[in-house]
PDB file of N, CA and C in Angstrom:
ATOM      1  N   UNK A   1     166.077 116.359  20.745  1.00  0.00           N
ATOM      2  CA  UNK A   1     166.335 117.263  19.651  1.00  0.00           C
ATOM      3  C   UNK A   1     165.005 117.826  19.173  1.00  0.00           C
ATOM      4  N   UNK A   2     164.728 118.848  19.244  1.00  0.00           N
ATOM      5  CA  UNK A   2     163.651 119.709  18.463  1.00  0.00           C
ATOM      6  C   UNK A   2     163.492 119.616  17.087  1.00  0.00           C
ATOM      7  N   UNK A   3     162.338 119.707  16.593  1.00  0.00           N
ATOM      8  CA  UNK A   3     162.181 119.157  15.016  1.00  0.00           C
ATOM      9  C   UNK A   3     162.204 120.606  14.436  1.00  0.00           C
ATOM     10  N   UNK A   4     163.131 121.748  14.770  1.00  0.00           N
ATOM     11  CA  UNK A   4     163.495 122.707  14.069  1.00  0.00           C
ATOM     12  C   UNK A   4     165.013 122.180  13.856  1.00  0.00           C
ATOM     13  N   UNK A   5     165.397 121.896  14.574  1.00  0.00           N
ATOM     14  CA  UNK A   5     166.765 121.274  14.399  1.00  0.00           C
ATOM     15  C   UNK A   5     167.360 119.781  13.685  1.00  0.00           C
ATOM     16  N   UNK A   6     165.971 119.189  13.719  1.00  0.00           N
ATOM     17  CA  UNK A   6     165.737 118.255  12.762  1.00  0.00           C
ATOM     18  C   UNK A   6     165.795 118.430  11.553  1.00  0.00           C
ATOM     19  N   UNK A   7     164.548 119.532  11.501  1.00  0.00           N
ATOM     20  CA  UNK A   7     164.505 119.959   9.578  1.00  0.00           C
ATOM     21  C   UNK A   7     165.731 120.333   9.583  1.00  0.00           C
ATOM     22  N   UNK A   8     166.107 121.209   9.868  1.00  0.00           N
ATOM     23  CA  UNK A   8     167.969 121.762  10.091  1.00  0.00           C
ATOM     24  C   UNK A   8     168.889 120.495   9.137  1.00  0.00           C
ATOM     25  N   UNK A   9     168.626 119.803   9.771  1.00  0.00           N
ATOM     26  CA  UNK A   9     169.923 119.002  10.338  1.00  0.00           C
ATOM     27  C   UNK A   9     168.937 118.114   8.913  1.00  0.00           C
ATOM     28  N   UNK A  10     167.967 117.862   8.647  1.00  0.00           N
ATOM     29  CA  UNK A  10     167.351 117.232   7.367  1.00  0.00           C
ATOM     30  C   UNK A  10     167.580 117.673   6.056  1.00  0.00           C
ATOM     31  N   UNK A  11     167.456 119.127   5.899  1.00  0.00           N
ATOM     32  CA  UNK A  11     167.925 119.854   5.234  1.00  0.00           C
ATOM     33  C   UNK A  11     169.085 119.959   4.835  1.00  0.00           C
ATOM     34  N   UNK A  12     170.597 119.656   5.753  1.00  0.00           N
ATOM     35  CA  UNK A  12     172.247 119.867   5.453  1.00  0.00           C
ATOM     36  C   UNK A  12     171.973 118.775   4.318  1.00  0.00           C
ATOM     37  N   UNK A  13     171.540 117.861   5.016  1.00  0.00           N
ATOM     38  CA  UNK A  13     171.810 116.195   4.832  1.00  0.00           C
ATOM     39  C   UNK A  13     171.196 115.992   3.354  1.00  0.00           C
ATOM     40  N   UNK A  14     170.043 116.398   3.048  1.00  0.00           N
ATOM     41  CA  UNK A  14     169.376 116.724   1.949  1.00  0.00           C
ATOM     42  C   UNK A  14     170.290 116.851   0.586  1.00  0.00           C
ATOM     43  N   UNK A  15     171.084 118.819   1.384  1.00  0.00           N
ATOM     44  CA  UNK A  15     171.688 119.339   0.346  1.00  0.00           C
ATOM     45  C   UNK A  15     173.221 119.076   0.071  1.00  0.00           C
ATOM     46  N   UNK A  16     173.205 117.956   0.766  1.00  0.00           N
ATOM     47  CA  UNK A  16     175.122 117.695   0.691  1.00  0.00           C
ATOM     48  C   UNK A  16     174.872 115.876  -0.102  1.00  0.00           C
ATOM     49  N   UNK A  17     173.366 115.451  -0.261  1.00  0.00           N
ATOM     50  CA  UNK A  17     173.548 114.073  -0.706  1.00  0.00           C
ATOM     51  C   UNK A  17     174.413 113.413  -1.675  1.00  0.00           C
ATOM     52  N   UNK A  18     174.713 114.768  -2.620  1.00  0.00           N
ATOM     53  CA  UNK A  18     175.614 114.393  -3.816  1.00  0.00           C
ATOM     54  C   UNK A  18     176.746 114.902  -4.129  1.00  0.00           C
ATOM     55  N   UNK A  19     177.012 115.012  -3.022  1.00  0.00           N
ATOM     56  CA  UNK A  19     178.560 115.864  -2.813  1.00  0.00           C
ATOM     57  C   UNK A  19     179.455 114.982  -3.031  1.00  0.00           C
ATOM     58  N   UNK A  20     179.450 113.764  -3.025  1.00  0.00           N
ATOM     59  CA  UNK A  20     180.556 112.911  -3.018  1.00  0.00           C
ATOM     60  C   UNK A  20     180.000 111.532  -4.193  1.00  0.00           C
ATOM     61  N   UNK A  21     179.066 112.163  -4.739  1.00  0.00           N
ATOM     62  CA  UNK A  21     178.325 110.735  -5.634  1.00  0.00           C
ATOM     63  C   UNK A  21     179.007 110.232  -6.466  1.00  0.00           C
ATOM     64  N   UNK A  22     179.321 108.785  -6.878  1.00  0.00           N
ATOM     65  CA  UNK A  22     179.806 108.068  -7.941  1.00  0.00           C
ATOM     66  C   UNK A  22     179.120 108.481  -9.274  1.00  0.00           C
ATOM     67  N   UNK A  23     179.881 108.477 -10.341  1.00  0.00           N
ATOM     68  CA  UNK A  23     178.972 108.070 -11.697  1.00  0.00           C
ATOM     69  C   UNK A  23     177.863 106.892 -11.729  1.00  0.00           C
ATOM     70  N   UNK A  24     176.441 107.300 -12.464  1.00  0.00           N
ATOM     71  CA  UNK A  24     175.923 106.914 -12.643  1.00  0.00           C
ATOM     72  C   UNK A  24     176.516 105.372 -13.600  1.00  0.00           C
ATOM     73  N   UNK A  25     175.684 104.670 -13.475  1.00  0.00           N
ATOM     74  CA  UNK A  25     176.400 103.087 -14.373  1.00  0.00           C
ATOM     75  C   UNK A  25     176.625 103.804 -16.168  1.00  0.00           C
ATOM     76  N   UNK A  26     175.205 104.397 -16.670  1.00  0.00           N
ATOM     77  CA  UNK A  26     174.553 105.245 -18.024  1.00  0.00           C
ATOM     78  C   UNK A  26     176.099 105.993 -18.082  1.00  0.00           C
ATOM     79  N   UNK A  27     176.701 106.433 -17.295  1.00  0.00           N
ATOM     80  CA  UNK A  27     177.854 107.573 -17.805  1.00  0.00           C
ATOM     81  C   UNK A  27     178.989 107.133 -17.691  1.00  0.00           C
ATOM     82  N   UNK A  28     178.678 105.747 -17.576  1.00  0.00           N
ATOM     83  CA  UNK A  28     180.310 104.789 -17.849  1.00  0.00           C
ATOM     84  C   UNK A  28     180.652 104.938 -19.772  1.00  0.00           C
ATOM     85  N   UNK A  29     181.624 105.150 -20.290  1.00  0.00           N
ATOM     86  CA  UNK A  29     182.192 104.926 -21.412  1.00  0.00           C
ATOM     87  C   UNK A  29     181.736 103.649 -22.100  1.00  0.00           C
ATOM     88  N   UNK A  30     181.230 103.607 -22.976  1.00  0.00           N
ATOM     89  CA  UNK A  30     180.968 102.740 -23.806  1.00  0.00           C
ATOM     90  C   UNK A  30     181.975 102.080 -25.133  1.00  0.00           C
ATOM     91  N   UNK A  31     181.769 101.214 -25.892  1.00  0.00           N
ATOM     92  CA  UNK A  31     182.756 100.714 -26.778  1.00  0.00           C
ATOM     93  C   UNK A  31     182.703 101.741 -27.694  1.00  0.00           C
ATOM     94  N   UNK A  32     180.777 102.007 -28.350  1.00  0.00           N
ATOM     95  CA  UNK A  32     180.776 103.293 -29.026  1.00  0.00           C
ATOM     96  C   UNK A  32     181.836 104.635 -29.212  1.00  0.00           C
ATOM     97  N   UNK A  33     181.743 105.189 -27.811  1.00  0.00           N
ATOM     98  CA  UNK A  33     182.375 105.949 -27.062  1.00  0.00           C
ATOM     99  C   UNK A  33     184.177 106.003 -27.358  1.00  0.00           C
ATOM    100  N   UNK A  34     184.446 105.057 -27.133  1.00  0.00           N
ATOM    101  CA  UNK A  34     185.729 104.424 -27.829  1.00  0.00           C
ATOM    102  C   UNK A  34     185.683 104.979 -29.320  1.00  0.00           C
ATOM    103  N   UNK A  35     185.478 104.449 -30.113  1.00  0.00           N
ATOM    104  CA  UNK A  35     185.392 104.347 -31.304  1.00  0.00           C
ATOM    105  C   UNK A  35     185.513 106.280 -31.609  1.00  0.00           C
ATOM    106  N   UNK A  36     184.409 106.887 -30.991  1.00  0.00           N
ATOM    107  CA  UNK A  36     184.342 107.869 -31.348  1.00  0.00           C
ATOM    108  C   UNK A  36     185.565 108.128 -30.859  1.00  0.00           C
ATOM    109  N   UNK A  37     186.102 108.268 -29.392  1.00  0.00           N
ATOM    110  CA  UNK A  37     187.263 108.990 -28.930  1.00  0.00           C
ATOM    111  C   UNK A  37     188.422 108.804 -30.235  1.00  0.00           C
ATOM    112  N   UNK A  38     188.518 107.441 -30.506  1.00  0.00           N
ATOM    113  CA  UNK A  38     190.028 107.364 -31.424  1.00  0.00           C
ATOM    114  C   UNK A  38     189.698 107.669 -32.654  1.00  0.00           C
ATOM    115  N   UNK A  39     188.242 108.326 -32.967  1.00  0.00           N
ATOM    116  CA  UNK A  39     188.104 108.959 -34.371  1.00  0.00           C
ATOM    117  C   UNK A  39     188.433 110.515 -34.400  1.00  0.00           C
ATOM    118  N   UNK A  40     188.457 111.474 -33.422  1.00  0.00           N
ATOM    119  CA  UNK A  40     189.142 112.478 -32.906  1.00  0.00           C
ATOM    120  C   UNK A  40     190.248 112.310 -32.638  1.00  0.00           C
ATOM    121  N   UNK A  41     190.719 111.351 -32.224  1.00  0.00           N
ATOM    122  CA  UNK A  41     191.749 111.272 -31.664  1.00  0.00           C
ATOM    123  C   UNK A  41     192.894 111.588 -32.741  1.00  0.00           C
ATOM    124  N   UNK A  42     192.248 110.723 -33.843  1.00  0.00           N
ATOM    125  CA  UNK A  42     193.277 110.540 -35.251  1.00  0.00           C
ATOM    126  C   UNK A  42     193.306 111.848 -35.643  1.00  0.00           C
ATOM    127  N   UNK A  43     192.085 112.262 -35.729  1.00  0.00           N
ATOM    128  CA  UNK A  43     192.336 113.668 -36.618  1.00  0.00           C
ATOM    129  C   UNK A  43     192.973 114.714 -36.005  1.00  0.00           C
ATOM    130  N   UNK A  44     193.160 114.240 -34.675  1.00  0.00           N
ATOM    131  CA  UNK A  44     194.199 115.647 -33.841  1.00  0.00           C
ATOM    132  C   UNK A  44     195.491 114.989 -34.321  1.00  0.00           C
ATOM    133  N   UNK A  45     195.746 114.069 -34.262  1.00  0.00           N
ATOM    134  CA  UNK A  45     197.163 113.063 -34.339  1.00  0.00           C
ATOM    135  C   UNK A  45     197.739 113.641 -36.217  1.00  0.00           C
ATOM    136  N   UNK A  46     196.665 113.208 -36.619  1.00  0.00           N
ATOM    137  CA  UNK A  46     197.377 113.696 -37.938  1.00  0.00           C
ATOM    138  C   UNK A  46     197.423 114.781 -38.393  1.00  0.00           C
ATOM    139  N   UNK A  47     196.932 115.730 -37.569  1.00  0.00           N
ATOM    140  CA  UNK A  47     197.333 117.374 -38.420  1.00  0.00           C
ATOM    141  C   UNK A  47     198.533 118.091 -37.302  1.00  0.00           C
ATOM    142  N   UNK A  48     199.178 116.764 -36.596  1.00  0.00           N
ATOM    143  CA  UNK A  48     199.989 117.273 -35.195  1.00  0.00           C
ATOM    144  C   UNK A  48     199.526 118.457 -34.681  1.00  0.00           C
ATOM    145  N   UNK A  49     198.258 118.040 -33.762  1.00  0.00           N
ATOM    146  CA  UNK A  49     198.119 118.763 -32.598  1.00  0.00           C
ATOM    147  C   UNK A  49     197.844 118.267 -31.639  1.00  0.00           C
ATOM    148  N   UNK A  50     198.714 117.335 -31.045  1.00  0.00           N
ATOM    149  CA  UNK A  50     198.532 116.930 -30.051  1.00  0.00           C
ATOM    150  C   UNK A  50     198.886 117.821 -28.636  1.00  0.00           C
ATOM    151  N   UNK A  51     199.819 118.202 -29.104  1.00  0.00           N
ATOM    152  CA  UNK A  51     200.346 119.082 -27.349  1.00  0.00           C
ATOM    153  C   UNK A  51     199.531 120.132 -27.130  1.00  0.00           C
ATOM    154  N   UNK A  52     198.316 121.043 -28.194  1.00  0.00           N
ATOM    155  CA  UNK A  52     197.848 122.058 -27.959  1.00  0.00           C
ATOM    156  C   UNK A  52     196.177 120.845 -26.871  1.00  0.00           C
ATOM    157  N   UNK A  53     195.959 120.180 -28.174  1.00  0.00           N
ATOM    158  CA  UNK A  53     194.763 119.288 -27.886  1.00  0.00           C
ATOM    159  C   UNK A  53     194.887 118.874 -26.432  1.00  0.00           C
ATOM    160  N   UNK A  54     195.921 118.053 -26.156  1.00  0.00           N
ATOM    161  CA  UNK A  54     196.025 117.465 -24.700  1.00  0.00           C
ATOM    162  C   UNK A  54     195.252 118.828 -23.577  1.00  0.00           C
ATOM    163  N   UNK A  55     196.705 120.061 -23.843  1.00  0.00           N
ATOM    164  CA  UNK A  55     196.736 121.482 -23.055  1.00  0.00           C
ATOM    165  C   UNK A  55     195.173 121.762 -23.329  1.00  0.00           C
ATOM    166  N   UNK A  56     194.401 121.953 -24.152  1.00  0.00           N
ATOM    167  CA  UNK A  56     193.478 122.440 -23.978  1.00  0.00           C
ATOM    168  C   UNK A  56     192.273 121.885 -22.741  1.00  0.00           C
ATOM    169  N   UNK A  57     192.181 120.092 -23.456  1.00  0.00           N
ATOM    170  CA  UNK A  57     191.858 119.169 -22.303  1.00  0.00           C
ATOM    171  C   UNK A  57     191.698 119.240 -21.316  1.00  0.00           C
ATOM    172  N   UNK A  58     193.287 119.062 -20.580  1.00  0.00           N
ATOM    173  CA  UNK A  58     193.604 119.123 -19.525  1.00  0.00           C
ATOM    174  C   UNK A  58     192.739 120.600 -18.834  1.00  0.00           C
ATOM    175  N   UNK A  59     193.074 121.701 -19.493  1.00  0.00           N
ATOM    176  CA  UNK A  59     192.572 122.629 -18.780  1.00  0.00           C
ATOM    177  C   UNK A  59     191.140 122.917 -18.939  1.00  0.00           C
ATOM    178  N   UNK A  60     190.491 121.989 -19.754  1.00  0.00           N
ATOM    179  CA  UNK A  60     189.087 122.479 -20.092  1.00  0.00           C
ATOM    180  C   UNK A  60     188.546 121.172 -19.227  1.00  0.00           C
ATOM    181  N   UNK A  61     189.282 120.342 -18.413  1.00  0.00           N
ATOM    182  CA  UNK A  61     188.233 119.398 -17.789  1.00  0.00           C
ATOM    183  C   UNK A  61     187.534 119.517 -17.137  1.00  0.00           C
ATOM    184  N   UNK A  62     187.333 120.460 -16.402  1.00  0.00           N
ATOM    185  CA  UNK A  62     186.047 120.828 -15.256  1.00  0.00           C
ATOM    186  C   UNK A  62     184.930 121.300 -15.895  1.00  0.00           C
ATOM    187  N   UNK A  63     185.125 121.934 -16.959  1.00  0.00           N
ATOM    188  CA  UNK A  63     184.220 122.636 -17.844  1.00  0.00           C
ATOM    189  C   UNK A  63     183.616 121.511 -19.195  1.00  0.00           C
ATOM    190  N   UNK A  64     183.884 120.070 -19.081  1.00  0.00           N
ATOM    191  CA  UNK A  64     183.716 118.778 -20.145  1.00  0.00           C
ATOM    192  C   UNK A  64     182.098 119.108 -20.179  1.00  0.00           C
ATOM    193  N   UNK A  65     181.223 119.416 -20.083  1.00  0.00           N
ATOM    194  CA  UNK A  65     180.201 119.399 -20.318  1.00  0.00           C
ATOM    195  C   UNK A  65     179.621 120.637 -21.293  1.00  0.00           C
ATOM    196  N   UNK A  66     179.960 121.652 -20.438  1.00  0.00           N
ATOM    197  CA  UNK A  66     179.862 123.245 -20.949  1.00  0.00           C
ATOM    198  C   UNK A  66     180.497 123.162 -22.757  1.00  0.00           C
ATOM    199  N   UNK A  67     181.519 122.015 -22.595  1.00  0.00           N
ATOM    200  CA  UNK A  67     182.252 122.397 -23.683  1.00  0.00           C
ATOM    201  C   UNK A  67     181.194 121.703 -25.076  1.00  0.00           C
ATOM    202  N   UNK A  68     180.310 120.227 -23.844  1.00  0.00           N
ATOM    203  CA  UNK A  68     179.974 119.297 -25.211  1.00  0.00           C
ATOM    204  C   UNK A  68     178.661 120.496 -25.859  1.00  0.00           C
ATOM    205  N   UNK A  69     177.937 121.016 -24.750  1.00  0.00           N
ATOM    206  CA  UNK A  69     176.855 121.992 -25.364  1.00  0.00           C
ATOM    207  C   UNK A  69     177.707 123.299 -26.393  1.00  0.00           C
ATOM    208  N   UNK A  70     178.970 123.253 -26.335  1.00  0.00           N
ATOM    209  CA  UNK A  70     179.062 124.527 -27.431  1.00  0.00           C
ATOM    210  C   UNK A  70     179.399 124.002 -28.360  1.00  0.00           C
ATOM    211  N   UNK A  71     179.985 122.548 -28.683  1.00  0.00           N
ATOM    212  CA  UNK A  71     179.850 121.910 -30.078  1.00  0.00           C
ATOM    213  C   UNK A  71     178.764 121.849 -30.725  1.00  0.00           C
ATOM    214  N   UNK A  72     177.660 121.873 -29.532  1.00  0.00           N
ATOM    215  CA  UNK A  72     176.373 121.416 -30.451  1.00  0.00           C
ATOM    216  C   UNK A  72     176.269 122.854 -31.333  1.00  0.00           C
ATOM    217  N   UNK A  73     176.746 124.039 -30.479  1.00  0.00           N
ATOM    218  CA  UNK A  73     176.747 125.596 -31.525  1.00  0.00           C
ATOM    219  C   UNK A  73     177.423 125.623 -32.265  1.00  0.00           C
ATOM    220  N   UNK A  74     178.209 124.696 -32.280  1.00  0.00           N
ATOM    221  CA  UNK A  74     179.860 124.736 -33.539  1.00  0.00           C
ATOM    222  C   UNK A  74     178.855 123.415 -34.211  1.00  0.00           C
ATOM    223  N   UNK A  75     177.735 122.664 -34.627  1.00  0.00           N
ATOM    224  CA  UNK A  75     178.042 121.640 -35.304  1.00  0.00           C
ATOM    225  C   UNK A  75     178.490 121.988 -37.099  1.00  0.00           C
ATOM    226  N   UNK A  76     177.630 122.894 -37.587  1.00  0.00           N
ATOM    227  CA  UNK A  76     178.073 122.968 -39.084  1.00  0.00           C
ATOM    228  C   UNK A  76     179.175 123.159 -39.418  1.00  0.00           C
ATOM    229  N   UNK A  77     180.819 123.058 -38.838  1.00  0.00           N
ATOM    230  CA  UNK A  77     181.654 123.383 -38.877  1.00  0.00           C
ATOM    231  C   UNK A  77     182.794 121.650 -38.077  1.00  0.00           C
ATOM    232  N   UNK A  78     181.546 120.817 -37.470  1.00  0.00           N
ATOM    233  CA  UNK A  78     182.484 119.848 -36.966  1.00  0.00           C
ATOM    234  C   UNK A  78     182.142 118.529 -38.262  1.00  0.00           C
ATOM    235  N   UNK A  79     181.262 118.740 -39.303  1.00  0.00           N
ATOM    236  CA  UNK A  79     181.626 118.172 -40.645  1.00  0.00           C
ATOM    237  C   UNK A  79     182.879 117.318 -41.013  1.00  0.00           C
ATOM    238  N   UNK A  80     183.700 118.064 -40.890  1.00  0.00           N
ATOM    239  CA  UNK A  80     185.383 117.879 -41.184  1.00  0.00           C
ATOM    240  C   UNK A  80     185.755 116.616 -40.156  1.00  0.00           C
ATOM    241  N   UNK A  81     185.215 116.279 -39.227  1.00  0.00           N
ATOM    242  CA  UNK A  81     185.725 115.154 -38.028  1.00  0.00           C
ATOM    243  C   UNK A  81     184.774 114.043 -38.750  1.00  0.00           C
ATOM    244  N   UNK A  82     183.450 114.276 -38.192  1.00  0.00           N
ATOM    245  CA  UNK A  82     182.693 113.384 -38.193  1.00  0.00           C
ATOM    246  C   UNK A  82     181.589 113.266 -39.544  1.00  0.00           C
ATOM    247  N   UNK A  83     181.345 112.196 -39.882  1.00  0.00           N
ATOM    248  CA  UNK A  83     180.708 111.986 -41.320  1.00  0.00           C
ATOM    249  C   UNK A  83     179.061 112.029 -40.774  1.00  0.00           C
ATOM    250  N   UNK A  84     178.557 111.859 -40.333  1.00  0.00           N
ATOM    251  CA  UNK A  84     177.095 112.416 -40.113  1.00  0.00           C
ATOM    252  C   UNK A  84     176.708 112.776 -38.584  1.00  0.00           C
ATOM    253  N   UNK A  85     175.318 113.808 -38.730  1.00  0.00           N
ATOM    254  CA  UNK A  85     174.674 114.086 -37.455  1.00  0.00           C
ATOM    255  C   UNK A  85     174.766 113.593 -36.594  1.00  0.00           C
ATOM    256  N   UNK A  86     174.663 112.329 -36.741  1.00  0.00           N
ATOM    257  CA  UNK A  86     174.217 111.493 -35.074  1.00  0.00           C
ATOM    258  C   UNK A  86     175.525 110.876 -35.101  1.00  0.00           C
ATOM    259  N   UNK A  87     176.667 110.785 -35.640  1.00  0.00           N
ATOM    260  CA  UNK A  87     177.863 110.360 -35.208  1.00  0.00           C
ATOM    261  C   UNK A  87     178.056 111.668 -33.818  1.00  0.00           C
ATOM    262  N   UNK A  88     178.070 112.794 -34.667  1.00  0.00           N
ATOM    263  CA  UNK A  88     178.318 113.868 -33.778  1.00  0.00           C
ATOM    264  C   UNK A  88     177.858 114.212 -32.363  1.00  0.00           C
ATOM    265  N   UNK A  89     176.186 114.037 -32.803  1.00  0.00           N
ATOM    266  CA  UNK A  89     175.459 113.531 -31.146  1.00  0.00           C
ATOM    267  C   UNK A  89     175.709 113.198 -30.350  1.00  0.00           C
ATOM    268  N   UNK A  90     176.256 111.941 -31.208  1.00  0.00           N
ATOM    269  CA  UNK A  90     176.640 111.092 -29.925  1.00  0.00           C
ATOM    270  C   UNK A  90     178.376 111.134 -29.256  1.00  0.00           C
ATOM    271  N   UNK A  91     179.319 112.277 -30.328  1.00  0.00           N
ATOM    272  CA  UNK A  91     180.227 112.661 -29.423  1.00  0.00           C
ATOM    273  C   UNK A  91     179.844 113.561 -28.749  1.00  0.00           C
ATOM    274  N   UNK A  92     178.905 114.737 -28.764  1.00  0.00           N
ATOM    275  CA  UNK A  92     178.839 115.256 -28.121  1.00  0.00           C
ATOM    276  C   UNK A  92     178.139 114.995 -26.051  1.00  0.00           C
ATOM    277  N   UNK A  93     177.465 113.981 -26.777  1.00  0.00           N
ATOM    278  CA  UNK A  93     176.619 113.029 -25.612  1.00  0.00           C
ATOM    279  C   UNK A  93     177.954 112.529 -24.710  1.00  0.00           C
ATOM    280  N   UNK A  94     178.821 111.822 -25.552  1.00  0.00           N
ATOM    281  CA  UNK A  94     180.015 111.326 -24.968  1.00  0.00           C
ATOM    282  C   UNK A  94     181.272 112.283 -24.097  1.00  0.00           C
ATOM    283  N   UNK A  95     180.955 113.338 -24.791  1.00  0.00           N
ATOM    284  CA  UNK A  95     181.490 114.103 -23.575  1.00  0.00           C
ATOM    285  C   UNK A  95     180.996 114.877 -22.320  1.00  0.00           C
ATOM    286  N   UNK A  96     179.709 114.664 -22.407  1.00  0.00           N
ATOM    287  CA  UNK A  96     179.014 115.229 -21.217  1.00  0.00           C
ATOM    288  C   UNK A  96     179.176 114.415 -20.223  1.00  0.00           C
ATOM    289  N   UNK A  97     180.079 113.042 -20.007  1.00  0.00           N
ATOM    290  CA  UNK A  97     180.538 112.240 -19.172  1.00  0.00           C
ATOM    291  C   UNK A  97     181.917 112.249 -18.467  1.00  0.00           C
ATOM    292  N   UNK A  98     181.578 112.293 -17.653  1.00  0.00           N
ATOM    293  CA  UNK A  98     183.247 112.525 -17.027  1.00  0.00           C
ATOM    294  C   UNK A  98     184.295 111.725 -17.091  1.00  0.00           C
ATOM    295  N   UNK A  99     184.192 110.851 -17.583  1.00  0.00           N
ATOM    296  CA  UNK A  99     185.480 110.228 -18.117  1.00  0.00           C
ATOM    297  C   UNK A  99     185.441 110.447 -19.594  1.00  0.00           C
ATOM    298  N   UNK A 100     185.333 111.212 -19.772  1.00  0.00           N
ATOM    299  CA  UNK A 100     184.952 111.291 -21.212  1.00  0.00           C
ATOM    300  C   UNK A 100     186.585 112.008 -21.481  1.00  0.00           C
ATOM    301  N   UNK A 101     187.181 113.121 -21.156  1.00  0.00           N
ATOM    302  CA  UNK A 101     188.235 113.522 -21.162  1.00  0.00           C
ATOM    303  C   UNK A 101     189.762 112.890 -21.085  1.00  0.00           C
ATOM    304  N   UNK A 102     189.580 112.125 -19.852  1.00  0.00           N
ATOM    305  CA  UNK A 102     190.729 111.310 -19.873  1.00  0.00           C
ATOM    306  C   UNK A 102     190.817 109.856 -21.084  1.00  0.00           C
ATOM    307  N   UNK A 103     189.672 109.663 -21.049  1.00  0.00           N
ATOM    308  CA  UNK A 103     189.685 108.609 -22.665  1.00  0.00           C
ATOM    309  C   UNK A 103     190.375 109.587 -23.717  1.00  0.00           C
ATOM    310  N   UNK A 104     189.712 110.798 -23.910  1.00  0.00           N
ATOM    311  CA  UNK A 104     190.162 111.025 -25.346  1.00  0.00           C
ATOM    312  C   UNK A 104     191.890 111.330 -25.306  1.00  0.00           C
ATOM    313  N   UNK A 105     191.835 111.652 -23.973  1.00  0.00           N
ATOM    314  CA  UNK A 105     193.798 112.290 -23.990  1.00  0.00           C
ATOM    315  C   UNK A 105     194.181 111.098 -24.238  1.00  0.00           C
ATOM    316  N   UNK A 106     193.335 109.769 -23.295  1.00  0.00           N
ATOM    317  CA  UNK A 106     194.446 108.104 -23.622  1.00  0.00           C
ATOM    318  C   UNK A 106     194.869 108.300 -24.974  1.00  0.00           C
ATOM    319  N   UNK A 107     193.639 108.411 -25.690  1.00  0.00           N
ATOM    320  CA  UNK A 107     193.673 107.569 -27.139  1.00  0.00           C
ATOM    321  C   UNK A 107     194.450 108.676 -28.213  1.00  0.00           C
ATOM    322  N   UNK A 108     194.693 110.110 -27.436  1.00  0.00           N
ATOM    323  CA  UNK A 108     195.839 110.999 -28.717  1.00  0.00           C
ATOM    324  C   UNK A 108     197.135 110.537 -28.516  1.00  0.00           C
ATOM    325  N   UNK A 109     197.292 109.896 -26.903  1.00  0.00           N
ATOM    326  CA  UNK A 109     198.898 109.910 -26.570  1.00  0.00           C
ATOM    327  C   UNK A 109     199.114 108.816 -27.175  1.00  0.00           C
ATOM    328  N   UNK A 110     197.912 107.415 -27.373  1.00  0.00           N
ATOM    329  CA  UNK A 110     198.651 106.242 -27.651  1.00  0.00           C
ATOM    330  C   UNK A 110     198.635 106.427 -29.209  1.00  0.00           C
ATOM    331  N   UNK A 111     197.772 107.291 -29.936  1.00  0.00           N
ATOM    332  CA  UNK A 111     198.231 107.049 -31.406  1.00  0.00           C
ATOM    333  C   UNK A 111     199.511 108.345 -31.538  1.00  0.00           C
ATOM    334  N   UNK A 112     199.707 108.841 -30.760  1.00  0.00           N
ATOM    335  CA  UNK A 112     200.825 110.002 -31.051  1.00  0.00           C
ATOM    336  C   UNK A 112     202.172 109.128 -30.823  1.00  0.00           C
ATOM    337  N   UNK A 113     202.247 108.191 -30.132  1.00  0.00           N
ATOM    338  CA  UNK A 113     203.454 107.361 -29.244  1.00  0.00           C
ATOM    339  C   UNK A 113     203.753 106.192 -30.430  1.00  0.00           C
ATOM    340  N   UNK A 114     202.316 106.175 -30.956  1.00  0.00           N
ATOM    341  CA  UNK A 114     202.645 104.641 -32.171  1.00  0.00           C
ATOM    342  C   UNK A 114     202.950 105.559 -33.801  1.00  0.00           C
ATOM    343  N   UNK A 115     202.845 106.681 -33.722  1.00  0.00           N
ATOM    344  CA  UNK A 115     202.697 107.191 -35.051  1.00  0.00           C
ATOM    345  C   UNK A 115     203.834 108.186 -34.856  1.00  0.00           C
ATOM    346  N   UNK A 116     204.047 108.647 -34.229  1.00  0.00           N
ATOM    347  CA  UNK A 116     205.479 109.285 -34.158  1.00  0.00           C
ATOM    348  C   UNK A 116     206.565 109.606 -32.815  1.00  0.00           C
ATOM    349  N   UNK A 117     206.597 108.009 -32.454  1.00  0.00           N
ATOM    350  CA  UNK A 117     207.008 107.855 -31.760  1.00  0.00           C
ATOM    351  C   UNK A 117     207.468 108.506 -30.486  1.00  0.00           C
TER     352      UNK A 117
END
């Protein structure tokens, strides 16, 4: 094999390394993480919006990151959820993780299922 076809063939290999990568251990869900999810969670639960919240979710999951950087542009306005700055941070931190989405849908369906049955 020729080492043009090497770099070649070094190069695919290079640019495909993370095509299939696991989560990092750092972007596993935390208890924190928790806490925050079912503190959103409630406040979608109790002003019943759950079926828009889920729908939005669901369709905004590929985009879970994109979305946590435009909270950080919405923060003077996410007040109303969360009681200080770095609570918020750190939801917003919490959703730049990819399981970050399917936690928060767990935790609307299970307080939507216990709270109105």
């Amino acid at each position: 094999m020729s080492s043009k076809n090497t770099s070649l063939l070094t190069r695919l290999k290079n640019y495909c390394a993370h095509a299939f990568a696991v989560s990092p251990p750092e972007s596993a869900i935390t208890e924190d993480d928790e806490v925050l999810a079912e503190k959103a969670a409630a406040f979608i639960v109790r002003r019943r919006l759950t079926a828009p919240a889920i729908m939005l979710l669901e369709t905004g999951r590929p985009f879970n990151y994109i979305g946590s950087q435009l909270l950080t542009f919405l923060s003077p306005f996410v007040s109303i959820i969360f009681s200080s700055t770095a609570e918020f941070d750190r939801f917003t931190r919490f959703l730049e993780k990819r399981e970050s989405i399917p936690c928060l849908i767990r935790h609307i369906e299970t307080l939507e299922n216990k709270n109105h049955g």
